[in-house]
PDB file of N, CA and C in Angstrom:
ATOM      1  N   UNK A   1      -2.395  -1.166  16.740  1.00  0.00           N
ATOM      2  CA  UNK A   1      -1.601  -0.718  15.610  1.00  0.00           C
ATOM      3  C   UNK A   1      -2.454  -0.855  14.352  1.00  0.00           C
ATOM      4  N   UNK A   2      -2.607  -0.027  13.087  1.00  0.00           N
ATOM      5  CA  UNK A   2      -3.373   0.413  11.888  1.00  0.00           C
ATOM      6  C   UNK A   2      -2.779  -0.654  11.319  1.00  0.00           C
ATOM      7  N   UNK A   3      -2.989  -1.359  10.158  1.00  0.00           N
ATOM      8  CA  UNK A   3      -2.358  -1.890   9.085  1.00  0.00           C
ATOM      9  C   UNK A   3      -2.646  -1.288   8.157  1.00  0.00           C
ATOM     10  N   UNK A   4      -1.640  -0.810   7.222  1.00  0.00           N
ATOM     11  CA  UNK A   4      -1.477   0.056   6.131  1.00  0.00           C
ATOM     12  C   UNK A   4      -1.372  -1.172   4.595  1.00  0.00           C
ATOM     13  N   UNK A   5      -2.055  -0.639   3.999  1.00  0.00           N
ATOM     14  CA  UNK A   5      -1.972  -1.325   2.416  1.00  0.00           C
ATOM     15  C   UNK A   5      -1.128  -0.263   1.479  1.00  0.00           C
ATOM     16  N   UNK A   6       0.024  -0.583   0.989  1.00  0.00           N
ATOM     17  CA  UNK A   6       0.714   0.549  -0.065  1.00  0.00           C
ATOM     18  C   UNK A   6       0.283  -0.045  -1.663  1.00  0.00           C
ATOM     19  N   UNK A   7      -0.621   0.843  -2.170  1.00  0.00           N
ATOM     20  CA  UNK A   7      -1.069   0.400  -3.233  1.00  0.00           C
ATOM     21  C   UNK A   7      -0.178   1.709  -4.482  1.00  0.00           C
ATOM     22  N   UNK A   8       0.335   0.657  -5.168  1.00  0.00           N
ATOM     23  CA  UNK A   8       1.330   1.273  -5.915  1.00  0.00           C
ATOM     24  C   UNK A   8       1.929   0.972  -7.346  1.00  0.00           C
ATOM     25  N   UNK A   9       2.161   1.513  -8.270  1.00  0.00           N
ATOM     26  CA  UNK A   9       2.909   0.661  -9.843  1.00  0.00           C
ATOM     27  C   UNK A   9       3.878  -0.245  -9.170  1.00  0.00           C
ATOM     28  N   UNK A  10       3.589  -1.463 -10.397  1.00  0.00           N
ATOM     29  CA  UNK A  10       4.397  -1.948 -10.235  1.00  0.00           C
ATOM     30  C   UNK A  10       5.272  -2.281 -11.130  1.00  0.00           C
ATOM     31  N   UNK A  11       4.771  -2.851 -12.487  1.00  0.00           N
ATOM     32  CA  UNK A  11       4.886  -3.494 -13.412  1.00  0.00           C
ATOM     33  C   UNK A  11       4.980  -2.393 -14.867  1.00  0.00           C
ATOM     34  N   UNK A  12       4.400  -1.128 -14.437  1.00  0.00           N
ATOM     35  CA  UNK A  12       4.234  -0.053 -15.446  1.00  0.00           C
ATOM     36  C   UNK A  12       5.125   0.866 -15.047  1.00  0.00           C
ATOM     37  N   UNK A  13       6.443   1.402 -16.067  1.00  0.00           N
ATOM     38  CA  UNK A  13       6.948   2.423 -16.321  1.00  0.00           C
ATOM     39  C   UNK A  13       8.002   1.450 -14.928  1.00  0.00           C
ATOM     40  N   UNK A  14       9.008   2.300 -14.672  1.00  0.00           N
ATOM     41  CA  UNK A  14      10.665   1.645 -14.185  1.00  0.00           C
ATOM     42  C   UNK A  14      10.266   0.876 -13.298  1.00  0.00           C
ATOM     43  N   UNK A  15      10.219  -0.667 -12.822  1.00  0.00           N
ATOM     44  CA  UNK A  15      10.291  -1.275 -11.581  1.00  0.00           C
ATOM     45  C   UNK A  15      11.140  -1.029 -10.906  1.00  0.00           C
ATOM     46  N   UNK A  16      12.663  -1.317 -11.013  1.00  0.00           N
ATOM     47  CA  UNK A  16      13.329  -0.610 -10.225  1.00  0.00           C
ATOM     48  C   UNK A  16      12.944   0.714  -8.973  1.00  0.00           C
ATOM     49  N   UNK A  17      12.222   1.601  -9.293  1.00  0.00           N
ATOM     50  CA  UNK A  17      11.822   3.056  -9.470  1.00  0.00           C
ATOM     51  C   UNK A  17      10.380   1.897  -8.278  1.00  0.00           C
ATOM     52  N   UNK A  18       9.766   1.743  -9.141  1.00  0.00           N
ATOM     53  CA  UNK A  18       8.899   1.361  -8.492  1.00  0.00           C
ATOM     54  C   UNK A  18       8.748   1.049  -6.857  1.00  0.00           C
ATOM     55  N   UNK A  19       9.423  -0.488  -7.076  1.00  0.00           N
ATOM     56  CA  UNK A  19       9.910  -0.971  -5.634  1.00  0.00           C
ATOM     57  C   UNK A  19      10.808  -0.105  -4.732  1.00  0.00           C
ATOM     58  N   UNK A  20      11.471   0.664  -5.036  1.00  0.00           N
ATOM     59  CA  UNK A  20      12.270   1.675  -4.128  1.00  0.00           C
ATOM     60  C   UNK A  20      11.164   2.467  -3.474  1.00  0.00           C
ATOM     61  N   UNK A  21      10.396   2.675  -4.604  1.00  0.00           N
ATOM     62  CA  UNK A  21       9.415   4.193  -3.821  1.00  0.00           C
ATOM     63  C   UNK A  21       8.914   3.432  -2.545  1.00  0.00           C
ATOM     64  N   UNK A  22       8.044   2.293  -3.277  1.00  0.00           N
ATOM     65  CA  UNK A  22       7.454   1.724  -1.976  1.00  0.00           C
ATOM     66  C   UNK A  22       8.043   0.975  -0.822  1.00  0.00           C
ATOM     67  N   UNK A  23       9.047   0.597  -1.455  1.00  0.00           N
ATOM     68  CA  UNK A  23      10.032   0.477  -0.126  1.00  0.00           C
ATOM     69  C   UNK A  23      10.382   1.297   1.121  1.00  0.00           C
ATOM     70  N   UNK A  24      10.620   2.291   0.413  1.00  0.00           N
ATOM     71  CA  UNK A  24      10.732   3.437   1.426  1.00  0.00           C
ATOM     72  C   UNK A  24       9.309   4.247   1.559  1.00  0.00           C
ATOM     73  N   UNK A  25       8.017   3.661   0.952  1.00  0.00           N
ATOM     74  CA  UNK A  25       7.232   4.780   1.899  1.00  0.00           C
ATOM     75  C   UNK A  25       7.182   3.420   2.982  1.00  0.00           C
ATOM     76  N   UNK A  26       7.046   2.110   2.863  1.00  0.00           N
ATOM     77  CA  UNK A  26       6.975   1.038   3.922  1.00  0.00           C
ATOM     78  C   UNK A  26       7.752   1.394   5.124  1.00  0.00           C
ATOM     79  N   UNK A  27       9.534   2.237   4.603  1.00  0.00           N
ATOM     80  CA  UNK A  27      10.027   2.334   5.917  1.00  0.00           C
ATOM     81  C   UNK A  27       9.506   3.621   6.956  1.00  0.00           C
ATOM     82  N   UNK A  28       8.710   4.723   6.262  1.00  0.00           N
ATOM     83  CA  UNK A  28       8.552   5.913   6.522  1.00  0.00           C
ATOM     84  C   UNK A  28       7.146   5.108   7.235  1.00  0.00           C
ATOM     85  N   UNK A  29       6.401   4.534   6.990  1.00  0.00           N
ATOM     86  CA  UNK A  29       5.004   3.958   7.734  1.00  0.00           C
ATOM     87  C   UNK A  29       5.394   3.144   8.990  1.00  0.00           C
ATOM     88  N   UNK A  30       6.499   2.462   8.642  1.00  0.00           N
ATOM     89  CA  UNK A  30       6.574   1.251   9.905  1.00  0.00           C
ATOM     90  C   UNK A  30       7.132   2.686  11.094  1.00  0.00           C
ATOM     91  N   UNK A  31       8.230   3.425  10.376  1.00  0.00           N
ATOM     92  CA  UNK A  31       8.665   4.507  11.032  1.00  0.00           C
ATOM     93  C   UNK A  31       7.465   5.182  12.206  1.00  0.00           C
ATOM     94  N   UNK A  32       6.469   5.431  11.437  1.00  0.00           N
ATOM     95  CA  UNK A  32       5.459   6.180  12.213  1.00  0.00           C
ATOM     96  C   UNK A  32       4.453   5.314  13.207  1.00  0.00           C
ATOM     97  N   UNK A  33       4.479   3.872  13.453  1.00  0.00           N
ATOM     98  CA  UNK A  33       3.752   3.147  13.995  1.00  0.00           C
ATOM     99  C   UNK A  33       2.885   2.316  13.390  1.00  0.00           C
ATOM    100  N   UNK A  34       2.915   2.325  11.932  1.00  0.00           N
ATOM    101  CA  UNK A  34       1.832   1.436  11.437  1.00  0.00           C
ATOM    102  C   UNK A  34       2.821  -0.253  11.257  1.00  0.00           C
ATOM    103  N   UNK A  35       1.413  -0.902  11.110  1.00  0.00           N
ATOM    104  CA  UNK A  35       2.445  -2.350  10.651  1.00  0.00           C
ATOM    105  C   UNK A  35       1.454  -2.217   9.162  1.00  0.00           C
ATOM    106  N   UNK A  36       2.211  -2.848   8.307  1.00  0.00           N
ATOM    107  CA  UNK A  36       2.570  -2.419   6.492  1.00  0.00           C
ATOM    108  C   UNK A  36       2.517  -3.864   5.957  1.00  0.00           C
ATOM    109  N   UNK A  37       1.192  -3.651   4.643  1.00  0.00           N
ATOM    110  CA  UNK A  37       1.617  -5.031   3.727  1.00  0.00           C
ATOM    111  C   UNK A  37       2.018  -4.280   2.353  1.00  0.00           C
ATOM    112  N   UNK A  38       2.923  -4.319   2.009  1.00  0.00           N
ATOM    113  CA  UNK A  38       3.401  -3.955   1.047  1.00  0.00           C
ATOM    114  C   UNK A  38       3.986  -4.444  -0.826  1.00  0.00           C
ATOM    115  N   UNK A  39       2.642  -4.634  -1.142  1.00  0.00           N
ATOM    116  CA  UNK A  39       2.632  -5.538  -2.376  1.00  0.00           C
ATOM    117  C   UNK A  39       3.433  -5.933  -3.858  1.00  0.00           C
ATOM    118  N   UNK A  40       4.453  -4.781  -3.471  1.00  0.00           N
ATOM    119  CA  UNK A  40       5.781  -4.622  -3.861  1.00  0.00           C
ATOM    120  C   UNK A  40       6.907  -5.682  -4.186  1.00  0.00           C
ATOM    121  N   UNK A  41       6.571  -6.650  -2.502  1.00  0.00           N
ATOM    122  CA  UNK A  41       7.308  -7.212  -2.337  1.00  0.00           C
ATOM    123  C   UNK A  41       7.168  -8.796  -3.298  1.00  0.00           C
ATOM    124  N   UNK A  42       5.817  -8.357  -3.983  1.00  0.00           N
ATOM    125  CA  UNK A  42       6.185  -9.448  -4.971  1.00  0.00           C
ATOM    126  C   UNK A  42       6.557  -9.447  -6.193  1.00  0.00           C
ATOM    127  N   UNK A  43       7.950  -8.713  -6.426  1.00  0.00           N
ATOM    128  CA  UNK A  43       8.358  -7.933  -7.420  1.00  0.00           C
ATOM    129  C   UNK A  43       9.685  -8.703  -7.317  1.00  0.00           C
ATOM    130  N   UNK A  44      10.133  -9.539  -5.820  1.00  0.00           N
ATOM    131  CA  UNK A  44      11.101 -10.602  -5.626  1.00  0.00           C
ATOM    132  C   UNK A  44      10.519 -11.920  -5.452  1.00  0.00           C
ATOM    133  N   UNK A  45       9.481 -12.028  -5.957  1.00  0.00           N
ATOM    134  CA  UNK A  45       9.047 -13.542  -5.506  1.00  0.00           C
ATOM    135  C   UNK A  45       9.359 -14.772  -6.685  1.00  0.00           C
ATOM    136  N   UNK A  46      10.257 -15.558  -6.463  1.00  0.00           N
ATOM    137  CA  UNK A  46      10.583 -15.906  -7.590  1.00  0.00           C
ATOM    138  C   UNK A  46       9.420 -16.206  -8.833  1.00  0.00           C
ATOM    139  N   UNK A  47       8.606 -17.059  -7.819  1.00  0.00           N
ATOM    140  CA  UNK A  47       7.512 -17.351  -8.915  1.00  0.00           C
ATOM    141  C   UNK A  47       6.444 -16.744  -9.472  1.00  0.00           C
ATOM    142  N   UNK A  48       6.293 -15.351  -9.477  1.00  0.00           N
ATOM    143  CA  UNK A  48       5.720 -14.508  -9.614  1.00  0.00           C
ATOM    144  C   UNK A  48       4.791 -14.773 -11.047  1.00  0.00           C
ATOM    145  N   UNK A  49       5.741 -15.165 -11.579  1.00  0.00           N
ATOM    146  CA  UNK A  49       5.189 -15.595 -12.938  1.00  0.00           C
ATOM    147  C   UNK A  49       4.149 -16.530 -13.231  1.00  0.00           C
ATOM    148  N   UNK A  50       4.176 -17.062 -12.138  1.00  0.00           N
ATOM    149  CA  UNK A  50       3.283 -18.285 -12.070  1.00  0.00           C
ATOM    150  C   UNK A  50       1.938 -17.335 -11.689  1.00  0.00           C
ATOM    151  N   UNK A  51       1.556 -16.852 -11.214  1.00  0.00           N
ATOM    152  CA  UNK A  51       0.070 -15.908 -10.996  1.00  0.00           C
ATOM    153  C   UNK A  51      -0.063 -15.061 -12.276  1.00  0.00           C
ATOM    154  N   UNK A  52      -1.336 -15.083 -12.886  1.00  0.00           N
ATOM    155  CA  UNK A  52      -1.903 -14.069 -13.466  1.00  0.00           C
ATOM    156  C   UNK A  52      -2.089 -12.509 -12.836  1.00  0.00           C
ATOM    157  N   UNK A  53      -2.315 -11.837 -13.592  1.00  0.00           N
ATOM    158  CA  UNK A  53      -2.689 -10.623 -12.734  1.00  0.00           C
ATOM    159  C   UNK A  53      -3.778 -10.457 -11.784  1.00  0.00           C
ATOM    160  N   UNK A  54      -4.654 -11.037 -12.688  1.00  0.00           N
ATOM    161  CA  UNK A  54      -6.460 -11.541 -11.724  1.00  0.00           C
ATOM    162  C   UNK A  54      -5.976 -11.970 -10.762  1.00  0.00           C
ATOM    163  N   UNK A  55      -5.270 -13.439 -10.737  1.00  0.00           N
ATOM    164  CA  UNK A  55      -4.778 -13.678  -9.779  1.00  0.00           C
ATOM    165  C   UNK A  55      -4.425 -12.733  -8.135  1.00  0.00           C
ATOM    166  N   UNK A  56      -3.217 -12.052  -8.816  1.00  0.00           N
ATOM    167  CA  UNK A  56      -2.370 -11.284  -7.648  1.00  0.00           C
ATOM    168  C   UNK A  56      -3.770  -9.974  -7.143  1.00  0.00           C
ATOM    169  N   UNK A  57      -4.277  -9.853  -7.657  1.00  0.00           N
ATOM    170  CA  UNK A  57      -5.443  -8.638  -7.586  1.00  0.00           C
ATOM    171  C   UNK A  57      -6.491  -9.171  -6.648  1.00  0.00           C
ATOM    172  N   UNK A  58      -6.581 -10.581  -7.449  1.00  0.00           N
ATOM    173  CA  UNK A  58      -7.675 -10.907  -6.244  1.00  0.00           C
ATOM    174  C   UNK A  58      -7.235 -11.612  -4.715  1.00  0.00           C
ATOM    175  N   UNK A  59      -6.008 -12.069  -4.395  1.00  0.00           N
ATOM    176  CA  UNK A  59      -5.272 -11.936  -3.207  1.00  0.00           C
ATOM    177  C   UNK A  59      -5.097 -10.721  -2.617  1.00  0.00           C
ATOM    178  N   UNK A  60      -4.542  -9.796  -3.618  1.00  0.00           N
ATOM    179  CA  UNK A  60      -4.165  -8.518  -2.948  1.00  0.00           C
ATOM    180  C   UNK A  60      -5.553  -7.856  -1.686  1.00  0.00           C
ATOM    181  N   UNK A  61      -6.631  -8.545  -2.466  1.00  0.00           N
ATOM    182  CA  UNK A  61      -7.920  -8.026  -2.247  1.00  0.00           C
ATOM    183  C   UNK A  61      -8.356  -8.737  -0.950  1.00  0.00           C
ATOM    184  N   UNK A  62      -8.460  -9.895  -0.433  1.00  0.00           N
ATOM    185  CA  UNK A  62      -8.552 -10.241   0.618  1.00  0.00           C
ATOM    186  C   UNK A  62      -7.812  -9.723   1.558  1.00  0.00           C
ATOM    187  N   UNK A  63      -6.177  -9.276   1.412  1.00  0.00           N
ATOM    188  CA  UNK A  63      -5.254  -8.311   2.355  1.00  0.00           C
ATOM    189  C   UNK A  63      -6.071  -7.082   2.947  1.00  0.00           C
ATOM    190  N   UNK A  64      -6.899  -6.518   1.420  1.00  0.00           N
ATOM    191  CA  UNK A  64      -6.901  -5.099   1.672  1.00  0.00           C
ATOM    192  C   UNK A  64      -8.362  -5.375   2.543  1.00  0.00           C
ATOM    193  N   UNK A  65      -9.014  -6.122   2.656  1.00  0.00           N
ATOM    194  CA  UNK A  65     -10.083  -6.233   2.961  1.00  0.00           C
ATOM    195  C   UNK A  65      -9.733  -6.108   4.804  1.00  0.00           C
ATOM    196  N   UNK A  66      -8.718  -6.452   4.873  1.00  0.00           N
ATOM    197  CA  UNK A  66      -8.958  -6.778   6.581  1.00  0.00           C
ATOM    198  C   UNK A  66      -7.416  -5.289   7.037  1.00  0.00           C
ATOM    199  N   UNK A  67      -7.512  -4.582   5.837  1.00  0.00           N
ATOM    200  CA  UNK A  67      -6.119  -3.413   6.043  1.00  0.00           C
ATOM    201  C   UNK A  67      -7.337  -1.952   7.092  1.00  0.00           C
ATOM    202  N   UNK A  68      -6.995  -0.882   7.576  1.00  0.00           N
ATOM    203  CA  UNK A  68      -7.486  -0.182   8.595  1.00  0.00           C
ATOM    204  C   UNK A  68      -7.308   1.053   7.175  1.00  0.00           C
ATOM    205  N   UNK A  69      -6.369   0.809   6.295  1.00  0.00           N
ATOM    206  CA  UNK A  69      -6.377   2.100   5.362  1.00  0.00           C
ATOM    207  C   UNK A  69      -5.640   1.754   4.052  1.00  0.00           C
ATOM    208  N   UNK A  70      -5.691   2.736   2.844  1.00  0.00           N
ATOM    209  CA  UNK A  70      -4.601   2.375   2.079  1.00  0.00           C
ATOM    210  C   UNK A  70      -3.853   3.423   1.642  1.00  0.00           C
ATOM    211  N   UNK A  71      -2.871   3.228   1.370  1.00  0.00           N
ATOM    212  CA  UNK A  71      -1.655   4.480   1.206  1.00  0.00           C
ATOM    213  C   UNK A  71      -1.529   4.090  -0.177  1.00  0.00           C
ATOM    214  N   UNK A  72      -1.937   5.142  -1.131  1.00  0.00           N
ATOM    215  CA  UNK A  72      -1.846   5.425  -2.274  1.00  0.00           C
ATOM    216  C   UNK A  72      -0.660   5.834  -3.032  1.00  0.00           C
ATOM    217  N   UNK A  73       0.587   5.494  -3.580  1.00  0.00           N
ATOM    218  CA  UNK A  73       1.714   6.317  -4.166  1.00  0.00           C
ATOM    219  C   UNK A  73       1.310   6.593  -5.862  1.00  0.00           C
ATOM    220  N   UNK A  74       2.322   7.641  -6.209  1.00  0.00           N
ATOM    221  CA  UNK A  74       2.179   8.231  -6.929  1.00  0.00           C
ATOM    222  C   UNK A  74       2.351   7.097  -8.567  1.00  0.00           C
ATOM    223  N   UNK A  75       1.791   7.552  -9.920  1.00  0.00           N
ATOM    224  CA  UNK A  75       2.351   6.600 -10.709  1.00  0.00           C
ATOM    225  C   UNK A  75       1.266   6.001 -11.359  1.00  0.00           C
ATOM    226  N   UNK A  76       1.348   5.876 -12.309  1.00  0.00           N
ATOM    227  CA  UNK A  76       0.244   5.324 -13.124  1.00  0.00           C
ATOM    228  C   UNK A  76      -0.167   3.385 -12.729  1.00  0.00           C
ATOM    229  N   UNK A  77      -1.200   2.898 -12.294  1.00  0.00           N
ATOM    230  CA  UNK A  77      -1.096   2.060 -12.172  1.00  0.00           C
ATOM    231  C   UNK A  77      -2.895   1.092 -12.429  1.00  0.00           C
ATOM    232  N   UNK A  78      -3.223   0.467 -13.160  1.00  0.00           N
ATOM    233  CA  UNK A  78      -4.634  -0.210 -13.165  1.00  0.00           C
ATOM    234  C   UNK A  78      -4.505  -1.454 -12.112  1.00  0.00           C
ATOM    235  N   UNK A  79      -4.034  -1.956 -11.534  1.00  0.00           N
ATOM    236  CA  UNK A  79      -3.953  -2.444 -10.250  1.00  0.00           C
ATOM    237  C   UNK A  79      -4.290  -1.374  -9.144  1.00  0.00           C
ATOM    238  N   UNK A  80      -2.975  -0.624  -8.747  1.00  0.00           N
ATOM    239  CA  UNK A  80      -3.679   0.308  -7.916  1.00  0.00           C
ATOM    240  C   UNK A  80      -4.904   0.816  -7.955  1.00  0.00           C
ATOM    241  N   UNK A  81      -5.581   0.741  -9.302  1.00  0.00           N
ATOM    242  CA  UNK A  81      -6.882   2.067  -9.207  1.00  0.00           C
ATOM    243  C   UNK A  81      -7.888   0.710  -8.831  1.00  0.00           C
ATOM    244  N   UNK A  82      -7.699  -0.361  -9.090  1.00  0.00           N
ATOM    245  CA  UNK A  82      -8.672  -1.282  -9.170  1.00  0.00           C
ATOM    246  C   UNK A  82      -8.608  -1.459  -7.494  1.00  0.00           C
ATOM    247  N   UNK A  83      -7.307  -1.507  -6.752  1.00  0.00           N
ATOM    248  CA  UNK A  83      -7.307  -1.685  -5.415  1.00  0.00           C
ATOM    249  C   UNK A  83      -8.286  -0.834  -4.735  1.00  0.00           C
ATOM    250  N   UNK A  84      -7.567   0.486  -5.341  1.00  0.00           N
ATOM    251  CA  UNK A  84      -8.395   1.438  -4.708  1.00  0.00           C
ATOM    252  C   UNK A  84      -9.879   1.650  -4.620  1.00  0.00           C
ATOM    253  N   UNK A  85     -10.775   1.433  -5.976  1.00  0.00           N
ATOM    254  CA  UNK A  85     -11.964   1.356  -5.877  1.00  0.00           C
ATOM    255  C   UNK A  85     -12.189   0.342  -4.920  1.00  0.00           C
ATOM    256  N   UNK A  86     -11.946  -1.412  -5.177  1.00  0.00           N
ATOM    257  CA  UNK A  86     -12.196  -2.196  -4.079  1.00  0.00           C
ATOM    258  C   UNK A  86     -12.294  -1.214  -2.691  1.00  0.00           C
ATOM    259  N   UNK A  87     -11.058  -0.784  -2.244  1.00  0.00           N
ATOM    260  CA  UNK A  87     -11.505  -0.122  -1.033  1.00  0.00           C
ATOM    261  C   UNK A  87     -12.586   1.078  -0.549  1.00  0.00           C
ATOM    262  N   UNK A  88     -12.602   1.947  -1.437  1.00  0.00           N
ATOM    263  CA  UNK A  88     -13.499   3.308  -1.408  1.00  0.00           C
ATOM    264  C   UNK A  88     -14.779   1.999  -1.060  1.00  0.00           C
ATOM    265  N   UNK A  89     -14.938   1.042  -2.128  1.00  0.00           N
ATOM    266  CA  UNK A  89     -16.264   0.257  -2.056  1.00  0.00           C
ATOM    267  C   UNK A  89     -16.571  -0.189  -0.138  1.00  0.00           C
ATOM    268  N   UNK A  90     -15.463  -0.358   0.211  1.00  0.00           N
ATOM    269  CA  UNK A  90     -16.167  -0.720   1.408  1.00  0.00           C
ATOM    270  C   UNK A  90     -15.417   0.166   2.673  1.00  0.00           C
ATOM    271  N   UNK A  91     -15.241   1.330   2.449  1.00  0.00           N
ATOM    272  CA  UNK A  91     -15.217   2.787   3.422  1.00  0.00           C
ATOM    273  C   UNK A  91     -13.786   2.344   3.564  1.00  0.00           C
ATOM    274  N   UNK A  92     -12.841   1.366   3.453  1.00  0.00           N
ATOM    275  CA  UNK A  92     -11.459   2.225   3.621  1.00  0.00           C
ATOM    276  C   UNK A  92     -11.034   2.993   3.532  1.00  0.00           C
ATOM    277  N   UNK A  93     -10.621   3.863   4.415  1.00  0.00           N
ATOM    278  CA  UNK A  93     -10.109   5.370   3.484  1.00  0.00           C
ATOM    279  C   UNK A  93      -8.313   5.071   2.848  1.00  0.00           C
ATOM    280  N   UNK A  94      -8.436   6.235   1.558  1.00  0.00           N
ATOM    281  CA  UNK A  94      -7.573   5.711   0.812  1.00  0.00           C
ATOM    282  C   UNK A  94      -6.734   7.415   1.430  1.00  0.00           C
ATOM    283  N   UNK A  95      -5.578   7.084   1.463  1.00  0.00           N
ATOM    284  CA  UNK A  95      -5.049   8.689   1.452  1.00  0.00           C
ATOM    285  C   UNK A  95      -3.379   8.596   1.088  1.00  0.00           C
ATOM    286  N   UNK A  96      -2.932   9.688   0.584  1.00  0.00           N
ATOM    287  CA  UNK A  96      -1.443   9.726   0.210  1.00  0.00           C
ATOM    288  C   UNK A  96      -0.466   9.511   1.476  1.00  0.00           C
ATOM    289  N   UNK A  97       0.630   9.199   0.960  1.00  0.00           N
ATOM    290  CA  UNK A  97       2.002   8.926   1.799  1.00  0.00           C
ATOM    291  C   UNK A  97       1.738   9.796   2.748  1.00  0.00           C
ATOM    292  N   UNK A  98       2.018  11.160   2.187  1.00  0.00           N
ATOM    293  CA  UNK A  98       1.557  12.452   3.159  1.00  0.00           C
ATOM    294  C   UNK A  98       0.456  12.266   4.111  1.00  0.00           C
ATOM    295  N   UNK A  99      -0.557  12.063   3.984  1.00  0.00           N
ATOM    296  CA  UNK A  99      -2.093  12.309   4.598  1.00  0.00           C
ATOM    297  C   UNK A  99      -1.614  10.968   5.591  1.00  0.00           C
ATOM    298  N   UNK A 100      -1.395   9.814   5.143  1.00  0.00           N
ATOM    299  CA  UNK A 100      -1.050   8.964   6.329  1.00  0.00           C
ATOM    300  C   UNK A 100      -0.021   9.138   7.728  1.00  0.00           C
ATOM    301  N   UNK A 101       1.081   9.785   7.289  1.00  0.00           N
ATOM    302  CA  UNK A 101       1.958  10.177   8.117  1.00  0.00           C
ATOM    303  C   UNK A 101       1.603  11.321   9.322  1.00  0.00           C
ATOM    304  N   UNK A 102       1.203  12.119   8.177  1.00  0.00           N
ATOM    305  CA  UNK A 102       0.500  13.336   8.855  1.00  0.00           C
ATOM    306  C   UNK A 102      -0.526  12.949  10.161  1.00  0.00           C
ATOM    307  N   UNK A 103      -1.454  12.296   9.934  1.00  0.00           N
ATOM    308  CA  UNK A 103      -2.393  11.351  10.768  1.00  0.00           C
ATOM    309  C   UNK A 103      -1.641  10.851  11.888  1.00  0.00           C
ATOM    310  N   UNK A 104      -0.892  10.159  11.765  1.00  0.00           N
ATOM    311  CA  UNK A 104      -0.369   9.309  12.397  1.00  0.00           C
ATOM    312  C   UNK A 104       0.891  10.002  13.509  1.00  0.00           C
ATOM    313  N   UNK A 105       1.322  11.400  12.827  1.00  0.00           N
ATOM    314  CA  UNK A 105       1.953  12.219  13.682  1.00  0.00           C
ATOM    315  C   UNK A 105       1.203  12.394  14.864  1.00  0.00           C
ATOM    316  N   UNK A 106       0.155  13.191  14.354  1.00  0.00           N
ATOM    317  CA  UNK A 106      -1.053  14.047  15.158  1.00  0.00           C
ATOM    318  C   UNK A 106      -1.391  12.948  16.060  1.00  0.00           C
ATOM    319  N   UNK A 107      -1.942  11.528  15.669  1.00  0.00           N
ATOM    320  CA  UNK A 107      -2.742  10.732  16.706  1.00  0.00           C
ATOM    321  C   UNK A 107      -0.941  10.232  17.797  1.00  0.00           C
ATOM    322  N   UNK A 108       0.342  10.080  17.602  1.00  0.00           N
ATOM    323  CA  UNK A 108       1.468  10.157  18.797  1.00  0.00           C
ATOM    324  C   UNK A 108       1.644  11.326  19.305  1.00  0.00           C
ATOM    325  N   UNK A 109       0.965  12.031  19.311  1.00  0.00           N
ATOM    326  CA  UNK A 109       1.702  13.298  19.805  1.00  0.00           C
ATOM    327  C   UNK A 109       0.474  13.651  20.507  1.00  0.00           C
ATOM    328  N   UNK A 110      -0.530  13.590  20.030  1.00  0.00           N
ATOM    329  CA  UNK A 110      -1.839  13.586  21.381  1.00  0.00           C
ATOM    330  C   UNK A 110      -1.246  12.407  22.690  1.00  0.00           C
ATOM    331  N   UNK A 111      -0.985  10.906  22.393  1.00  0.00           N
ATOM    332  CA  UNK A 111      -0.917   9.826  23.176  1.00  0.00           C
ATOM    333  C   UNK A 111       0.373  10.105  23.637  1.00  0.00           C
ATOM    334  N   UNK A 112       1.460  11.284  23.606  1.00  0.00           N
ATOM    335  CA  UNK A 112       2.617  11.245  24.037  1.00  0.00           C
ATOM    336  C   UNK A 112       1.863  12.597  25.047  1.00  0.00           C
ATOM    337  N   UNK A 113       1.124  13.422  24.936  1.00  0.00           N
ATOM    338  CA  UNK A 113       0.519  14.652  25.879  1.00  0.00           C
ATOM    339  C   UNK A 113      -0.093  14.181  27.264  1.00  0.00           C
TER     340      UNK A 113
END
């Protein structure tokens, strides 16, 4: 099974908005066979406050380091772009909600033939 990284706003422009999107691309990924870290989810952590951003960026970064890909959502975000370079830096491929699913159709439907 792939592990998927959803790199996404969090903190910029509606959270609300935010965490939903990625909520549901998490359910649309687990949907398709991937298992999902979804960084979202520290948008309920109580102590959230207690980490700097450096902080959460440079955790996020050990995740993404051992992730198979990252799923990019839409949205202005300098976390995300910083994720994202981290990854391009060491050949993760980064691709949209779309491009992941899509993938992931094609590779069950060969293994279901």
């Amino acid at each position: 099974m792939k592990l998927a990284y959803i790199s996404c706003p969090l903190t910029l422009g509606n959270r609300n908005h935010n965490w939903f999107q990625a909520a549901e691309a998490q359910r649309l990924l687990m949907q398709a066979g991937y298992a999902v870290h979804n960084p979202a989810h520290a948008l309920m952590f109580p102590a959230q406050n207690q980490f700097t951003w450096h902080e959460w960026l440079a955790m996020d970064e050990v995740v993404i380091s051992r992730c198979d890909l990252i799923v990019l959502l839409p949205g202005e975000s300098k976390g995300a772009d910083r994720e994202v370079a981290y990854a391009r830096k060491r050949g993760i491929p980064v691709l949209t909600l779309d491009e992941a699913l899509s993938q992931r159709t094609v590779r069950l439907s060969i293994c279901m033939n």
